[in-house]
Protein backbone atom coordinates (compact mmCIF):
# COMPACT_ATOMS: atom_id res chain seq x y z
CA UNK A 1 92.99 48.24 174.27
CA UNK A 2 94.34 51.31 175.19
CA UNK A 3 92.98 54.74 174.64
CA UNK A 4 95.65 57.34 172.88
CA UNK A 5 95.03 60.83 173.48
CA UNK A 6 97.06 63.44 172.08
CA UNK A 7 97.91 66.31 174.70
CA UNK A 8 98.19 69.79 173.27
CA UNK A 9 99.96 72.08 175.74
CA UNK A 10 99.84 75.54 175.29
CA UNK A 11 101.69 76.93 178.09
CA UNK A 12 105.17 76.58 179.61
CA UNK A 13 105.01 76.69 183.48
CA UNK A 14 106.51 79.40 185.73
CA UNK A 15 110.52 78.81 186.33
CA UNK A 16 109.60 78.51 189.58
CA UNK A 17 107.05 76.17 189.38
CA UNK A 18 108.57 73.53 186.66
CA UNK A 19 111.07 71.08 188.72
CA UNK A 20 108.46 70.01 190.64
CA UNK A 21 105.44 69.98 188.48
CA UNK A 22 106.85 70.14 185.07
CA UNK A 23 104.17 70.88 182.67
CA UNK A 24 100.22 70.79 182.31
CA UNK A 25 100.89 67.90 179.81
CA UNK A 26 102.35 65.89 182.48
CA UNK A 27 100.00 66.93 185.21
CA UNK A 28 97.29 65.39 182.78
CA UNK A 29 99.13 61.93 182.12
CA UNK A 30 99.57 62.11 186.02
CA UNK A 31 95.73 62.60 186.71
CA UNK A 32 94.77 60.40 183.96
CA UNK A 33 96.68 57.30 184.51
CA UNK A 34 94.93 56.92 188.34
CA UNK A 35 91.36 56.92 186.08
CA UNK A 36 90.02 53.19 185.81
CA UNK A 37 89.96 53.09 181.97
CA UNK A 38 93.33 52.55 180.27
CA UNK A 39 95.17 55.26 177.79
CA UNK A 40 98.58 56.04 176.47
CA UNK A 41 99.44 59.53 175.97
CA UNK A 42 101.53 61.69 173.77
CA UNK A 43 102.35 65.40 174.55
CA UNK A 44 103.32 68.39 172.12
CA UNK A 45 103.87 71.74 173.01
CA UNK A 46 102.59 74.18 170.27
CA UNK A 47 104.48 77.10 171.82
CA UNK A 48 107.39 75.48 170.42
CA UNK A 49 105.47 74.19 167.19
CA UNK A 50 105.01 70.78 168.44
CA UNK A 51 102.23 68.58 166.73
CA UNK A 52 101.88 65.20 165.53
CA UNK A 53 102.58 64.37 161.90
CA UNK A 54 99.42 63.58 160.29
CA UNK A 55 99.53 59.48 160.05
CA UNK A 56 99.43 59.06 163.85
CA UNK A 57 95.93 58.16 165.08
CA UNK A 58 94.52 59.10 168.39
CA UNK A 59 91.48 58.85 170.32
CA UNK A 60 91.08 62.19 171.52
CA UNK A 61 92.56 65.55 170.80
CA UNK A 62 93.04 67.87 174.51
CA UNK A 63 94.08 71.65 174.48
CA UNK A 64 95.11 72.87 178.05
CA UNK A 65 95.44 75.89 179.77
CA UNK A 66 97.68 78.57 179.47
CA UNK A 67 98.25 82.35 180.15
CA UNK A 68 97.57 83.48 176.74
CA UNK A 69 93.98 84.77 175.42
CA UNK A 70 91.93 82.52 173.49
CA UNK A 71 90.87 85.34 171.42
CA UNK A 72 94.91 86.62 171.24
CA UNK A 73 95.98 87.13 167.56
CA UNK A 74 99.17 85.48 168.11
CA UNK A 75 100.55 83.01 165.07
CA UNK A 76 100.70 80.12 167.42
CA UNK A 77 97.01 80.68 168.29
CA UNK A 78 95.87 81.09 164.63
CA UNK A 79 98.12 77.45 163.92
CA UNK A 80 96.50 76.07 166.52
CA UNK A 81 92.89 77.31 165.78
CA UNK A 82 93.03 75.70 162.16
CA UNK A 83 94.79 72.25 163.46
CA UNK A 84 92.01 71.72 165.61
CA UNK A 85 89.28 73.28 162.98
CA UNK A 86 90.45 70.40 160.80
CA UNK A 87 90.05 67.49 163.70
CA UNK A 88 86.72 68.69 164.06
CA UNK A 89 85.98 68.69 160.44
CA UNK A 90 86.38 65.04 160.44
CA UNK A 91 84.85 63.80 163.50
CA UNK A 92 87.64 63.67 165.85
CA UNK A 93 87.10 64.22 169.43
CA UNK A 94 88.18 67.26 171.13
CA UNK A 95 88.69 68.01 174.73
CA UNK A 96 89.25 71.87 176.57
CA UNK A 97 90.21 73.01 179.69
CA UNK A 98 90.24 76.61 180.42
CA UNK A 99 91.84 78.19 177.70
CA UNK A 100 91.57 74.87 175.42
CA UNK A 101 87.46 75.36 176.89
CA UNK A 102 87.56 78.75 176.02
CA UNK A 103 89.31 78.10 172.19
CA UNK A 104 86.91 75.70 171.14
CA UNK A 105 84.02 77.78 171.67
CA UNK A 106 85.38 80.45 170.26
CA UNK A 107 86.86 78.11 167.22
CA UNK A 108 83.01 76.73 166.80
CA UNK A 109 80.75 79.58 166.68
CA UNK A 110 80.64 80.91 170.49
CA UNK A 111 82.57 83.93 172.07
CA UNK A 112 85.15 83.81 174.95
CA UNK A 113 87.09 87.33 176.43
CA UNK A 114 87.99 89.03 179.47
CA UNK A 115 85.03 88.46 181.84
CA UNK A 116 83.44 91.52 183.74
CA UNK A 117 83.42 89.61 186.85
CA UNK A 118 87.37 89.56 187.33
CA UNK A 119 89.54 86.71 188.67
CA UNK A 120 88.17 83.54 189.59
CA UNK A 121 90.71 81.12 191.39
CA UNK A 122 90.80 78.67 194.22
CA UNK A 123 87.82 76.22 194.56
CA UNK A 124 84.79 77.17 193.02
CA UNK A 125 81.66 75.44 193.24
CA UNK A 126 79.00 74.88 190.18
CA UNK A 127 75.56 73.20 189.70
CA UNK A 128 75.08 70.36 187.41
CA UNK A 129 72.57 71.60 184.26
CA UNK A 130 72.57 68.19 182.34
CA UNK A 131 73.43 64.34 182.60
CA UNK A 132 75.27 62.01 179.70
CA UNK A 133 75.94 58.26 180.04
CA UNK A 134 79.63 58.69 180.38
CA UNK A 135 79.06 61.27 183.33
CA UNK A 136 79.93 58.64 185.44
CA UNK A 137 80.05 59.00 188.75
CA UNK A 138 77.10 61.30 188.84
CA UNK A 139 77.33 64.36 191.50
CA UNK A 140 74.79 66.80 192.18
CA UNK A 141 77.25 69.55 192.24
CA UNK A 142 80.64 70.03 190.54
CA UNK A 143 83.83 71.62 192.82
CA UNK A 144 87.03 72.36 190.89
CA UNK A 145 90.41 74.48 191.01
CA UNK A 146 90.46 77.60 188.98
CA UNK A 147 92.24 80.17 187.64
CA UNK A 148 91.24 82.34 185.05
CA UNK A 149 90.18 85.91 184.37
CA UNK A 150 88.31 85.41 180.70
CA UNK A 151 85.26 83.37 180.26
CA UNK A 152 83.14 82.12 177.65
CA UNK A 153 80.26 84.43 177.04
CA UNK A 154 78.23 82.78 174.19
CA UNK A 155 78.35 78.97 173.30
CA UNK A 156 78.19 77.49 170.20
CA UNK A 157 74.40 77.18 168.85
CA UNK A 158 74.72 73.37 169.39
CA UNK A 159 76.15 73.06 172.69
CA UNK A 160 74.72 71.99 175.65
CA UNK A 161 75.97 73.12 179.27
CA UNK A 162 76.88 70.60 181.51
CA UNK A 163 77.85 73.46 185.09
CA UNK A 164 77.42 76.50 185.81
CA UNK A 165 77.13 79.42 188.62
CA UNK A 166 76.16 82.87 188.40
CA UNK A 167 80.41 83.93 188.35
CA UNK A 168 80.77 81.30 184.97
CA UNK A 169 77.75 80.82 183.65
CA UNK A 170 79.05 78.52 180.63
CA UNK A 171 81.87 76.49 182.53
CA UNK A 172 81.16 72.76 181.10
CA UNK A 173 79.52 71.97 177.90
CA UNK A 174 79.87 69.31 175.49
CA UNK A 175 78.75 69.12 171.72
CA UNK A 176 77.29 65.93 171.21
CA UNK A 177 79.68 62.92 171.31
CA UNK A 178 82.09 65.10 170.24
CA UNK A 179 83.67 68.10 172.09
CA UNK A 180 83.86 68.19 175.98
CA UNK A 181 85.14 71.11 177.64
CA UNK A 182 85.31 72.56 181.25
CA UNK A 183 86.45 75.98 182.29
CA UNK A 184 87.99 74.68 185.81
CA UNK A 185 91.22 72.31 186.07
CA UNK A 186 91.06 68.98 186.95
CA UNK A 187 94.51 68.38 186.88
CA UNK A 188 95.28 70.93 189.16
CA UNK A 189 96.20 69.64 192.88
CA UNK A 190 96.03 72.16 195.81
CA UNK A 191 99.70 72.91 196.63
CA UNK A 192 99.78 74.06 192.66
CA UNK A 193 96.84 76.42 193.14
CA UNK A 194 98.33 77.59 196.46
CA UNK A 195 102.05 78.03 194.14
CA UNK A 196 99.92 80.21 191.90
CA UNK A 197 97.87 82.09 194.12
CA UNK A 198 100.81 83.02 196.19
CA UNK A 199 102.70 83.98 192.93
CA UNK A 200 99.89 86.55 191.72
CA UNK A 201 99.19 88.07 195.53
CA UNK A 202 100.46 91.60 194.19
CA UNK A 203 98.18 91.25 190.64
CA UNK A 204 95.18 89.69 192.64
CA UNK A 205 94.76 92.27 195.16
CA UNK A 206 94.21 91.26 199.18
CA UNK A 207 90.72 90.14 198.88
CA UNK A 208 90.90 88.10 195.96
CA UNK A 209 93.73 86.79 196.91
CA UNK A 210 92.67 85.14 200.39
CA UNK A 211 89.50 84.66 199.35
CA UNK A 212 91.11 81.77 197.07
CA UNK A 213 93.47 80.70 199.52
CA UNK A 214 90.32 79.86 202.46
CA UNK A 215 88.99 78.36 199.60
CA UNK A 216 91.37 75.55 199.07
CA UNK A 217 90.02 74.29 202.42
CA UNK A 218 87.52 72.21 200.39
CA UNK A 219 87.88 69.30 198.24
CA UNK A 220 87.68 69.02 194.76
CA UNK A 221 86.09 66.47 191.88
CA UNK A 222 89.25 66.95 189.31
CA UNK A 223 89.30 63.14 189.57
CA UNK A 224 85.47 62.96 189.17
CA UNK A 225 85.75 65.17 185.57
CA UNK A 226 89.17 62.90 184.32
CA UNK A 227 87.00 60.01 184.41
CA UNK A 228 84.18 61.67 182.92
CA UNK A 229 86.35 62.63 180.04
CA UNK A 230 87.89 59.32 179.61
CA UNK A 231 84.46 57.34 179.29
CA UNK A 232 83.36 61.10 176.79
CA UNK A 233 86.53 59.50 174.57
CA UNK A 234 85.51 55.70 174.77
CA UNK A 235 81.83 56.23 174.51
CA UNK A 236 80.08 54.87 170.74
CA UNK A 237 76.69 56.31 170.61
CA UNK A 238 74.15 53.95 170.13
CA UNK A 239 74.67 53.28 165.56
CA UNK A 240 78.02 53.68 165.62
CA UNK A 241 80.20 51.13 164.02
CA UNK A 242 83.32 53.05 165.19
């Protein structure tokens, strides 16, 4: 049987960039569908005050990335921030990606804002701090796309880091068998990163800006993390009758 995850997009892409990529919702049901276990997916936009009605029944709940500050004050933000308060509430499973990482933490106790140590983009590199049977394939160390000038700074009191490095200190945790959030993008392919890097040269600044673009040289484990999230979502801890 099928998984069904729920997408939550909170972004709409660049004009330039949406013929061929279309939106982080679809990039997702694009990564996710080459993963071995089997899911269906719906996507709503919450920009445009999109969200399921409250008899449909999914698996897992996933907030992407977007522009906007997790800690913004905008009305979509606060809708948002009390949709997924109430998931929580009753056990659902939640999964982040940069600002959807950032959100939750700051939605659960923790702190995210602008981080001291500026923009981080291209492929960035990260130690494992902690193993879980659905981190499957194991790695020793964790390379993903990023893009993203705010961090979180404090993490919930129950959560447990999964990566870090000394520029994101807090950029994978999970909370129990129920959240599971990474600051990088796994959906993210290299010709997007390269579309946005070369789209923010001027707001980089020259050093940043190559920097990220030698960087795309290496491979990343976005694949690696979609799986790890798909077995997070189909896991039963040992005494569950779910």
């Amino acid at each position: 049987m099928s998984l069904r995850i729920c997408i939550l997009e909170t972004d709409v892409l660049r004009p330039e960039l949406v013929e061929q990529y279309q939106g982080y919702g679809r990039m997702f049901e694009q990564l996710f569908t080459r993963q071995p276990i089997a899911a269906e997916f719906r996507v709503y936009n919450v920009l445009n005050d999109e969200y399921p009605d409250d008899d449909q029944v999914f698996d897992a709940y996933l907030v992407t990335g977007s522009k906007a500050d997790s800690f913004g004050d905008d009305p979509w933000i606060h809708k948002l921030k009390a949709f997924l308060l109430e998931r929580y509430q009753r056990g659902d499973k939640l999964l982040g990606v940069c600002f959807g990482h950032q959100l939750l933490a700051l939605l659960l106790g923790g702190k995210s804002e602008r981080a001291h140590q500026g923009w981080g983009v291209g492929t960035h590199r990260y130690v494992m701090n902690a193993k879980a049977p659905w981190m499957s394939p194991q790695v020793e160390e964790l390379t993903l796309l990023i893009s993203h000038q705010d961090q979180v700074t404090r993490l919930p009191e129950n959560a447990t880091v999964i990566a870090s490095s000394d520029f994101c200190p807090n950029a994978a945790y999970h909370i129990g068998d129920q959240v599971l959030c990474f600051q990088g993008h796994p959906e993210f392919i290299h010709d997007y990163s390269r579309a946005l890097l070369e789209l923010r040269q001027d707001s980089l600044g020259q050093e940043v800006y190559r920097k990220g673009i030698d960087s795309l040289a290496q491979q990343h484990q976005g694949s690696t993390v979609a799986e790890w999230m798909m077995r997070f979502v189909a896991h039963k801890p040992q005494g569950s009758s779910a």
